[in-house]
N, C-alpha and C. Protein backbone atom coordinates (compact mmCIF):
# COMPACT_ATOMS: atom_id res chain seq x y z
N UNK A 1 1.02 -9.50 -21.08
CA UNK A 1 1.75 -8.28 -21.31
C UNK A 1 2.65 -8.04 -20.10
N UNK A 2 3.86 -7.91 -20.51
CA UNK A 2 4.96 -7.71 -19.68
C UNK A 2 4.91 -5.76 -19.57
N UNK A 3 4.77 -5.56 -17.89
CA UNK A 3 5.31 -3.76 -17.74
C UNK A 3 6.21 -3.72 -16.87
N UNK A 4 6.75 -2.71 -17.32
CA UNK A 4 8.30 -2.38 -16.87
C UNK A 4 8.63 -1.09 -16.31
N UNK A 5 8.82 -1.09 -15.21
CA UNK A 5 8.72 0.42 -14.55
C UNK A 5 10.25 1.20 -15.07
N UNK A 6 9.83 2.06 -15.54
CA UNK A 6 11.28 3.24 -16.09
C UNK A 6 11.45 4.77 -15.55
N UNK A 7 11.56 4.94 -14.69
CA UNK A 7 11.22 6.66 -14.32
C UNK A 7 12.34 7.73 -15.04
N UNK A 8 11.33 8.17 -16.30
CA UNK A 8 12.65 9.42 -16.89
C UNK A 8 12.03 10.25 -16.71
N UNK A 9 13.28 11.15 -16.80
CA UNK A 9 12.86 12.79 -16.08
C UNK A 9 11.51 13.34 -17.16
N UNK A 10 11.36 14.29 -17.20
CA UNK A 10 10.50 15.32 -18.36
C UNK A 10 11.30 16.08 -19.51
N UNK A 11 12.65 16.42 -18.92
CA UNK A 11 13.63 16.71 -19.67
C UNK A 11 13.65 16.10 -20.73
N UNK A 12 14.31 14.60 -20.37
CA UNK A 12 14.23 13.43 -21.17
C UNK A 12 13.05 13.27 -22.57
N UNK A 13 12.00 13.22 -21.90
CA UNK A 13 10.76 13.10 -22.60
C UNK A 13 10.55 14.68 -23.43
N UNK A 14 11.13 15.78 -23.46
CA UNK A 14 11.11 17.07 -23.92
C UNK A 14 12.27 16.56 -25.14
N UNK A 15 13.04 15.94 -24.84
CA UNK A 15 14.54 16.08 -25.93
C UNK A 15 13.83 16.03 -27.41
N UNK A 16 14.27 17.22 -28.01
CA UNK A 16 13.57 16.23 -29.38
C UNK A 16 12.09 16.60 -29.80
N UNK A 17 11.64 17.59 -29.16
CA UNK A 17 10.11 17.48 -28.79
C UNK A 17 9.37 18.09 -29.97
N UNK A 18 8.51 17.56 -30.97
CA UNK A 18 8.31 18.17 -32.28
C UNK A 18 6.42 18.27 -32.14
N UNK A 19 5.84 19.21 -32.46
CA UNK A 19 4.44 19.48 -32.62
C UNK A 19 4.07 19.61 -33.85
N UNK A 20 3.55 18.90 -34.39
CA UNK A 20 3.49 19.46 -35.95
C UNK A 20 2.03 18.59 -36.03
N UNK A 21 1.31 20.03 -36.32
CA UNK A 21 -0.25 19.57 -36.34
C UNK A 21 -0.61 18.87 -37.59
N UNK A 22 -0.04 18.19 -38.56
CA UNK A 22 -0.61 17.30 -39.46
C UNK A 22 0.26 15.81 -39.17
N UNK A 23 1.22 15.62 -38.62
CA UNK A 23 2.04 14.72 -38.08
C UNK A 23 1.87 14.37 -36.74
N UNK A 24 1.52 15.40 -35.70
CA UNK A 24 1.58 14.64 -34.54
C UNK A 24 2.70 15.38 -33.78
N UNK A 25 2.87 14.46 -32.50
CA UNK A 25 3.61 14.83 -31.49
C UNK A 25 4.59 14.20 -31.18
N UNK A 26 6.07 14.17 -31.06
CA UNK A 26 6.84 13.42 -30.92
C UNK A 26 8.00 13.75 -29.96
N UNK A 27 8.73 13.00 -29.09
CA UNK A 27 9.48 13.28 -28.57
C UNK A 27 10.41 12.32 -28.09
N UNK A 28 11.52 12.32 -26.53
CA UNK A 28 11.91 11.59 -26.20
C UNK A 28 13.18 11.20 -27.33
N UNK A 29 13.82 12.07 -27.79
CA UNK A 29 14.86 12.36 -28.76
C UNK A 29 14.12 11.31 -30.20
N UNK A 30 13.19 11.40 -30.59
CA UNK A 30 12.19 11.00 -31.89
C UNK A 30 11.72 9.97 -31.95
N UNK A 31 12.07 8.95 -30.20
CA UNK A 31 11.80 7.84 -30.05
C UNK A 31 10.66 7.61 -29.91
N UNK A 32 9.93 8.55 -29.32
CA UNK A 32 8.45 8.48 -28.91
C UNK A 32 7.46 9.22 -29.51
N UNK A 33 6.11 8.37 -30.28
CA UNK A 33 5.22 8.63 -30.77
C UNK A 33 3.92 9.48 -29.31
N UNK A 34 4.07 10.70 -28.68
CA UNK A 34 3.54 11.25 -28.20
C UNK A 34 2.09 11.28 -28.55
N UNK A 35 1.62 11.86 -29.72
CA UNK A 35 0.45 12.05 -30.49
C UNK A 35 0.09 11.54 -31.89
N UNK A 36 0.16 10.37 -32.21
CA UNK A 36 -0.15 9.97 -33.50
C UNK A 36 -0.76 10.93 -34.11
N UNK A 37 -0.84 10.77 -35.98
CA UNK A 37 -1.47 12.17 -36.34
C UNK A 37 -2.72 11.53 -36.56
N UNK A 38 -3.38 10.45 -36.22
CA UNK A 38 -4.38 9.96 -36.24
C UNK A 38 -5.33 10.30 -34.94
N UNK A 39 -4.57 10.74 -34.01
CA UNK A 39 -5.26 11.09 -32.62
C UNK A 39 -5.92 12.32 -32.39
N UNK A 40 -6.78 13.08 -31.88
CA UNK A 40 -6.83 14.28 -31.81
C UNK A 40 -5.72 14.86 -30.74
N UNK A 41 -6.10 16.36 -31.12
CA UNK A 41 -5.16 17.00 -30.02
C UNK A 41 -6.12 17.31 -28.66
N UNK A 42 -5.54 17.09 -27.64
CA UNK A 42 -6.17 17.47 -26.69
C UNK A 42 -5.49 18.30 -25.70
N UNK A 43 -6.39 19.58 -25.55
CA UNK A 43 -6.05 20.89 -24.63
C UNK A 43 -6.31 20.91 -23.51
N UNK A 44 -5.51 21.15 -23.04
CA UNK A 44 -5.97 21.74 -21.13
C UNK A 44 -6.56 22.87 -20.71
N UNK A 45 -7.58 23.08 -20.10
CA UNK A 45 -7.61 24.41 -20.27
C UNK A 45 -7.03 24.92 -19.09
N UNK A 46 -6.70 26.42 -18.72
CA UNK A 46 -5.79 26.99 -18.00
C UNK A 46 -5.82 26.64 -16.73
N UNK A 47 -6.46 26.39 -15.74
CA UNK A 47 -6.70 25.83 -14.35
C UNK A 47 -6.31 24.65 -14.73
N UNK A 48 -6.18 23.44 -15.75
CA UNK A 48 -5.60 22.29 -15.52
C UNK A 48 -4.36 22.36 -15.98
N UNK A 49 -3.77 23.27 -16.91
CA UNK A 49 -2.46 23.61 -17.42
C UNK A 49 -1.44 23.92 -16.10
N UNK A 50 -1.99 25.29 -15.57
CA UNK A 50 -1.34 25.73 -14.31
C UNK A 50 -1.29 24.92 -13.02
N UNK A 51 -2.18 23.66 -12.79
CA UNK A 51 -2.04 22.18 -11.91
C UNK A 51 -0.76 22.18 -12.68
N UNK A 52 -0.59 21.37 -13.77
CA UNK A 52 0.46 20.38 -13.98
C UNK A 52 1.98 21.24 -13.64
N UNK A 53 1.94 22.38 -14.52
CA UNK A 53 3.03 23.29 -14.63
C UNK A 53 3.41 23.40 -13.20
N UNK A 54 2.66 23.53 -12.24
CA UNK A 54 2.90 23.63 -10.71
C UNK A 54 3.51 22.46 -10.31
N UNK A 55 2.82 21.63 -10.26
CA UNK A 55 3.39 20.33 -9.96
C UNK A 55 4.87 20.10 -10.47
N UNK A 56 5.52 20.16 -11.64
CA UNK A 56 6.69 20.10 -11.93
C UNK A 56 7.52 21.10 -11.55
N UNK A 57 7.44 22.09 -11.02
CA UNK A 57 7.90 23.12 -10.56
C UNK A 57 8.29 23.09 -9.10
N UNK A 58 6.97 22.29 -8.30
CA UNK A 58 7.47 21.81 -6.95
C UNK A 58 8.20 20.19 -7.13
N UNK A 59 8.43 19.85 -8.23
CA UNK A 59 9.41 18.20 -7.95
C UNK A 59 8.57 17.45 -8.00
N UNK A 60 7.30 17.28 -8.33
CA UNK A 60 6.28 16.34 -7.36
C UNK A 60 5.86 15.25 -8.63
N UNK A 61 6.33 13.89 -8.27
CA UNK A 61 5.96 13.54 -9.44
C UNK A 61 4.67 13.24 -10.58
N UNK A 62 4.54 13.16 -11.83
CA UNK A 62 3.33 13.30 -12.63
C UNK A 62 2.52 11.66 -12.24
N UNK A 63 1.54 11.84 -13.40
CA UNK A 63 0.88 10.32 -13.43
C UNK A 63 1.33 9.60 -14.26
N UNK A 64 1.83 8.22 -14.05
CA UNK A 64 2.10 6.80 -14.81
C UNK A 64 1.66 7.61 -16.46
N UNK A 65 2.66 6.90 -17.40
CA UNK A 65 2.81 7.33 -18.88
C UNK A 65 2.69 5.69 -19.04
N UNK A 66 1.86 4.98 -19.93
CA UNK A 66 2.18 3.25 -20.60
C UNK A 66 2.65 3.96 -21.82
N UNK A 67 3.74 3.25 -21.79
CA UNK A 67 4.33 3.30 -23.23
C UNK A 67 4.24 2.00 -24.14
N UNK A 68 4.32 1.72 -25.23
CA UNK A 68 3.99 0.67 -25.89
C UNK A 68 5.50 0.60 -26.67
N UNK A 69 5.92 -0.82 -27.01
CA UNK A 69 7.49 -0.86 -27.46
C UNK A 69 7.18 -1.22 -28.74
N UNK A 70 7.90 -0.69 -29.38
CA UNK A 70 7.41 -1.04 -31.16
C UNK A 70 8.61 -1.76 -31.70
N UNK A 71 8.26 -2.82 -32.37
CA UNK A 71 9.17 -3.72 -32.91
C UNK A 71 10.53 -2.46 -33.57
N UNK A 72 10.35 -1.69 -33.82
CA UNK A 72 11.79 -0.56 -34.40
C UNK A 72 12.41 -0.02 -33.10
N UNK A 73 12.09 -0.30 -31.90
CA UNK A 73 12.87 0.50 -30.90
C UNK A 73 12.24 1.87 -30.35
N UNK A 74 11.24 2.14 -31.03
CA UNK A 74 10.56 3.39 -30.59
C UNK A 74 9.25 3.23 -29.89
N UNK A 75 8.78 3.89 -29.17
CA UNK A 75 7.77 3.66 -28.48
C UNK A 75 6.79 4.74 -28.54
N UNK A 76 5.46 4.45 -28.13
CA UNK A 76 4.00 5.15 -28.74
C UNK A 76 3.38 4.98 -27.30
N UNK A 77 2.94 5.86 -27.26
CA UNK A 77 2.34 6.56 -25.76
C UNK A 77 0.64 5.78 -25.47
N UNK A 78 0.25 5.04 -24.75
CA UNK A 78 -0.89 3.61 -25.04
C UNK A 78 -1.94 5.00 -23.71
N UNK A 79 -1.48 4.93 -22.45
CA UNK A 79 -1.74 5.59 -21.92
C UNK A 79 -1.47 6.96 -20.99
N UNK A 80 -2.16 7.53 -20.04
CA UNK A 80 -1.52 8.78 -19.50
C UNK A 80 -1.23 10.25 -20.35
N UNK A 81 -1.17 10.29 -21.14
CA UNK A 81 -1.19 11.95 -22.00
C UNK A 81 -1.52 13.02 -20.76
């Protein structure tokens, strides 16, 4: 397995950004399978919500996302959520 380092903003990864609890999670202008609807959803609860939200607020960057490349050009989120 070939990995490929890509650093996009959050912006980026927001474009597009669809929640739809019988479908899943999608984003990255519809390129990216965020949440299969096969996956559960998983919540933060507020002390780990208000970490992350902080963290992007001071610039600081998040943790490694594996993305997986799908023969159509779109990609599905393997690890990091």
């Amino acid at each position: 397995m070939k990995i490929n380092l890509h650093e996009i903003s959050i912006s980026e990864v927001a474009k597009s950004y669809k929640n739809d609890d019988e479908e899943g999670v999608v984003g990255y202008g519809g390129k990216l399978n965020i949440r299969p609807k096969y996956q559960r959803e998983f919540i933060y609860k507020e002390k780990q919500r208000d970490a992350v939200i902080d963290t992007v607020r001071k610039n600081f960057p998040l943790n490694v996302m594996y993305w997986v490349k799908n023969d159509d050009n779109s990609y599905e989120v393997l690890d990091g959520k």
